[in-house]
N, C-alpha and C. Protein backbone atom coordinates (compact mmCIF):
# COMPACT_ATOMS: atom_id res chain seq x y z
N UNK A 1 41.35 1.31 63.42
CA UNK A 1 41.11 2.62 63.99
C UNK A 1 41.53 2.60 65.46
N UNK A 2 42.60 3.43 65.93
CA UNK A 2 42.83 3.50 67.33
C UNK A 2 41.93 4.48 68.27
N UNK A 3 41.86 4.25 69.58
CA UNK A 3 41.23 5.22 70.05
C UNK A 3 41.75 6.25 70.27
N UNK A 4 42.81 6.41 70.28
CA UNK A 4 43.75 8.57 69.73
C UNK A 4 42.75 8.55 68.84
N UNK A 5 42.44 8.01 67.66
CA UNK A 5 42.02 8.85 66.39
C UNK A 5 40.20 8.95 66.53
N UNK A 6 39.98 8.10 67.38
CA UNK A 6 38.24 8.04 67.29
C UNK A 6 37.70 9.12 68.31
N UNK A 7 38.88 9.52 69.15
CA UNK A 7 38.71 10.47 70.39
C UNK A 7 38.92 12.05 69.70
N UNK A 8 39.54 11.90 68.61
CA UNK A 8 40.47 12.94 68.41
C UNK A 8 38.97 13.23 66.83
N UNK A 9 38.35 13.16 66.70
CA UNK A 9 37.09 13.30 65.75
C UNK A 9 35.99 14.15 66.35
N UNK A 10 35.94 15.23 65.52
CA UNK A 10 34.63 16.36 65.97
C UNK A 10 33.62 15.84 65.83
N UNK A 11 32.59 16.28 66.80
CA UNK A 11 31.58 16.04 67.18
C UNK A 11 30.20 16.02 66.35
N UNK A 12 30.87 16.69 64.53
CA UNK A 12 29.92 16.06 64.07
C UNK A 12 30.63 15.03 62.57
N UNK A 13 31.85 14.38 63.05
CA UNK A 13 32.58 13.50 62.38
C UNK A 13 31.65 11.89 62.83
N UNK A 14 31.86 11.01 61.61
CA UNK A 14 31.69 9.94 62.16
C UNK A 14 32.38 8.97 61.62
N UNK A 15 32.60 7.35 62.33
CA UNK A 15 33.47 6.29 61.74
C UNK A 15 32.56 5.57 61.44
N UNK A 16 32.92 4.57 60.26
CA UNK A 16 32.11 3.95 59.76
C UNK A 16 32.60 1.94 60.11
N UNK A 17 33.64 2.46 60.92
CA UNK A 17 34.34 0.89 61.40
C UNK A 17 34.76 1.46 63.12
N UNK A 18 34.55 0.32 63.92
CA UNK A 18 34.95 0.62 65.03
C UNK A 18 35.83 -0.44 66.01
N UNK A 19 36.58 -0.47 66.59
CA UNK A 19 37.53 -1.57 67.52
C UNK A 19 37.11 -2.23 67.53
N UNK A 20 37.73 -3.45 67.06
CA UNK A 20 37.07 -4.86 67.24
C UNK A 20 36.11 -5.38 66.23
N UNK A 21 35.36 -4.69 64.85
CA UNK A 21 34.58 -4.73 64.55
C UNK A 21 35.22 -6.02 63.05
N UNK A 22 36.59 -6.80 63.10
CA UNK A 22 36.85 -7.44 62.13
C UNK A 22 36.70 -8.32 63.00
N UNK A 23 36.75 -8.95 64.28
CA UNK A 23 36.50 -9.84 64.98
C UNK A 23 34.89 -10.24 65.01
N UNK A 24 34.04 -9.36 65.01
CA UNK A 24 32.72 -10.23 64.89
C UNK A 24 32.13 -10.33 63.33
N UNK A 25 32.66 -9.32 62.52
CA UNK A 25 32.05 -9.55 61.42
C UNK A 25 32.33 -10.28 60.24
N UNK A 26 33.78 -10.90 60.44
CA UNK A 26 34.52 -12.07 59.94
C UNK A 26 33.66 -13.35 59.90
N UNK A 27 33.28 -14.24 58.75
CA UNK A 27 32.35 -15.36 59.52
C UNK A 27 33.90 -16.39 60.33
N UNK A 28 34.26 -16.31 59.70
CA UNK A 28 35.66 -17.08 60.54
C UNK A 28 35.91 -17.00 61.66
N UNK A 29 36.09 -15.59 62.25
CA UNK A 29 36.14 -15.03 63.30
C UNK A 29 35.13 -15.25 64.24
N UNK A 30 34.15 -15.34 63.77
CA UNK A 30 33.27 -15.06 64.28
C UNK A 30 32.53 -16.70 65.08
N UNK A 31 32.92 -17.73 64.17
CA UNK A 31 32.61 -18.87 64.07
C UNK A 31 33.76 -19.10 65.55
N UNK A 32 34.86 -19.24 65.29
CA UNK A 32 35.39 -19.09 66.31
C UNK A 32 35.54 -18.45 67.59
N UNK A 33 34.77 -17.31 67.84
CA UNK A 33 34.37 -16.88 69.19
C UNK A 33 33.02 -17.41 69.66
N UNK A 34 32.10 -17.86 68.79
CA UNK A 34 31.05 -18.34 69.22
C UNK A 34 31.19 -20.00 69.77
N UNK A 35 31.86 -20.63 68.83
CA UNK A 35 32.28 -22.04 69.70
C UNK A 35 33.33 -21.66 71.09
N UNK A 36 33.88 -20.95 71.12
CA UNK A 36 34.61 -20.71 72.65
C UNK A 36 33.39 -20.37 73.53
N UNK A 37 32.66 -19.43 73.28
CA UNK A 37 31.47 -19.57 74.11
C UNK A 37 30.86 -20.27 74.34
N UNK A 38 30.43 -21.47 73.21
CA UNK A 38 29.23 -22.54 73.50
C UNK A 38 30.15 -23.29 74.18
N UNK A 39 31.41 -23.77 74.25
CA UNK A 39 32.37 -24.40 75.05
C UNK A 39 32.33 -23.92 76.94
N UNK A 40 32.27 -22.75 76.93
CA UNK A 40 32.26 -22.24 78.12
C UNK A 40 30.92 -21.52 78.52
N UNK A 41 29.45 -21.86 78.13
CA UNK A 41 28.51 -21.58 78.29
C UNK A 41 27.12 -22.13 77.49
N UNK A 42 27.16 -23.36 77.78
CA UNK A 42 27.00 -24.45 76.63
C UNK A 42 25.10 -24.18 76.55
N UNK A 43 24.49 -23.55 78.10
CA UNK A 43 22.65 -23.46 77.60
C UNK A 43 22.62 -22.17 77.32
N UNK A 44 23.47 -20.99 77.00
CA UNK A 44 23.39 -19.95 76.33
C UNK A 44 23.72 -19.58 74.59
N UNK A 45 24.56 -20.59 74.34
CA UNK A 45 24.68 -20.80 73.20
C UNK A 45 25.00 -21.79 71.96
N UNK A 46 23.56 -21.87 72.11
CA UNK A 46 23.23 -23.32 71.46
C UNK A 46 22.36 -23.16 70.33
N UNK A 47 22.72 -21.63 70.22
CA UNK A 47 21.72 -21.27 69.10
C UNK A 47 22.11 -21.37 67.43
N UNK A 48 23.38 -21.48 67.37
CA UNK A 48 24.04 -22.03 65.93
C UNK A 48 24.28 -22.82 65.72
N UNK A 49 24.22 -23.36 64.17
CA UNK A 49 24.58 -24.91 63.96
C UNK A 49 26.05 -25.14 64.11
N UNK A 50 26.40 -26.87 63.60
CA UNK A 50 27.74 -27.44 64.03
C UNK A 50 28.55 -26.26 63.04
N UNK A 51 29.53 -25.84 63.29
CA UNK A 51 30.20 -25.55 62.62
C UNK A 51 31.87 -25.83 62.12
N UNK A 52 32.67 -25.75 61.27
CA UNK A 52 33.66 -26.15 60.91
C UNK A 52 34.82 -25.10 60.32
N UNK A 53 35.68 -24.88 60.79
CA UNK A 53 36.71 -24.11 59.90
C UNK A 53 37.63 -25.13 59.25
N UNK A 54 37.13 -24.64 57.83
CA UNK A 54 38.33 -25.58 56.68
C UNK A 54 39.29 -24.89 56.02
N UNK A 55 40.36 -25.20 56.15
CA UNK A 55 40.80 -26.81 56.14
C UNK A 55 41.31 -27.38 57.31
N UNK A 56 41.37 -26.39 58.50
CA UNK A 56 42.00 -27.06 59.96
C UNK A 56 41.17 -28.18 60.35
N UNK A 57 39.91 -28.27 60.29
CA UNK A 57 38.91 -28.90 61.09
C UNK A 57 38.43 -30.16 59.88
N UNK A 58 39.24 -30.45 58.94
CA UNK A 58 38.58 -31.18 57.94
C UNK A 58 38.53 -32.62 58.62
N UNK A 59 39.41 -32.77 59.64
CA UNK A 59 39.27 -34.49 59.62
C UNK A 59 37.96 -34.62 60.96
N UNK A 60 37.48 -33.38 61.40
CA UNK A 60 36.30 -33.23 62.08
C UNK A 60 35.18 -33.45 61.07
N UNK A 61 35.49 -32.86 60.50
CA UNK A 61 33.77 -32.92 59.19
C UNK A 61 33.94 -34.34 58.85
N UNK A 62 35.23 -34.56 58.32
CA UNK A 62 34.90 -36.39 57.67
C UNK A 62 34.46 -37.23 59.00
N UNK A 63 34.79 -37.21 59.93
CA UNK A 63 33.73 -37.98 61.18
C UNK A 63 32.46 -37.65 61.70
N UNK A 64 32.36 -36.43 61.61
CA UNK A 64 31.00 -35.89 61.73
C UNK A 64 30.40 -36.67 60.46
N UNK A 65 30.40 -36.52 59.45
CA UNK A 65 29.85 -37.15 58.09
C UNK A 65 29.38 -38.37 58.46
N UNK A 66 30.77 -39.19 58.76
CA UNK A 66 30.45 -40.45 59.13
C UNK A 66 29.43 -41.14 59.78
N UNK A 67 29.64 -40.85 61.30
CA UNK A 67 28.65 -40.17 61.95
C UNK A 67 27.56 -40.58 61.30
N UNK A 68 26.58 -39.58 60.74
CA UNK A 68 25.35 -39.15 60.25
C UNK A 68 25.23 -40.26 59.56
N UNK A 69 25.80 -40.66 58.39
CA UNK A 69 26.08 -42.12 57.87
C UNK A 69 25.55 -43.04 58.18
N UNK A 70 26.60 -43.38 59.47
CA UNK A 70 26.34 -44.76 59.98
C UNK A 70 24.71 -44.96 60.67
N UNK A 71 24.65 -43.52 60.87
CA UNK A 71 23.25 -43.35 62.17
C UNK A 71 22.22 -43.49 60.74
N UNK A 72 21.91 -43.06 59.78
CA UNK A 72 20.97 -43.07 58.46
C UNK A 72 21.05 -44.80 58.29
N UNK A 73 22.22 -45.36 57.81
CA UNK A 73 22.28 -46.38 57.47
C UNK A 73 21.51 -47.52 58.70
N UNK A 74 21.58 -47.17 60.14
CA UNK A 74 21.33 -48.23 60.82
C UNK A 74 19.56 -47.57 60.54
N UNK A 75 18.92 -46.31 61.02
CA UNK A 75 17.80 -46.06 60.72
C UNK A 75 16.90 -46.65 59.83
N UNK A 76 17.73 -46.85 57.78
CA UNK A 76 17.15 -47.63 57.38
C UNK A 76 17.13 -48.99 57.62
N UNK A 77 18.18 -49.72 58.09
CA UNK A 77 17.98 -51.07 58.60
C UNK A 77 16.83 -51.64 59.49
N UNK A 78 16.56 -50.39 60.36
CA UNK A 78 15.75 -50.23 61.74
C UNK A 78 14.48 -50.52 60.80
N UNK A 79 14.61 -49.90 59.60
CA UNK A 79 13.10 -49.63 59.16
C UNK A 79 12.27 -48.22 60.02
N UNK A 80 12.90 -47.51 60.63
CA UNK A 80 12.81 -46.29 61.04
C UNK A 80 12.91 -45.30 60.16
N UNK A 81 13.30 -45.06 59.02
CA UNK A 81 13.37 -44.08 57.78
C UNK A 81 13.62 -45.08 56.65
N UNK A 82 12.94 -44.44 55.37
CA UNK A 82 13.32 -45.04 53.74
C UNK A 82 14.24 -44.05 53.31
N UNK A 83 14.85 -44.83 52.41
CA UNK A 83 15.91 -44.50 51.58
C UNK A 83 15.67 -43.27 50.98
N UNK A 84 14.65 -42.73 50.58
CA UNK A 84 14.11 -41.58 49.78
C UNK A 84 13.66 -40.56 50.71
């Protein structure tokens, strides 16, 4: 929807989509403007978990995985957590 056409709508017309509105409501999209933010405003938004776009980001998840892994595996060694 351009703004000619949202300007150009009587006053008792309404839109039911507005500029910009595939950019936040995309989870894709959306996933991706929120990590640019937590990147550039890291104690304001810290409120979502890790997230991943696949398949670009896949060899991120297999180290993240890992990761978690290795840290579980030494935990049970630690005797700090059981297996179950």
């Amino acid at each position: 929807m351009t703004p000619d056409f949202m300007s150009s709508l009587a006053w008792w017309q309404k839109a039911n989509h507005y500029l910009g509105m595939y950019n936040i409501c995309r989870k894709s999209t959306l996933a991706t403007h929120l990590k640019r933010f937590q990147k550039e405003f890291p104690d304001h938004f810290s409120f979502f978990p890790q997230t991943w776009m696949y398949p670009a980001e896949f060899h991120d998840i297999q180290e993240y995985t890992k990761k978690k892994l290795d840290k579980r595996k030494e935990l049970i060694e630690d005797g700090r957590m059981t297996e179950a």
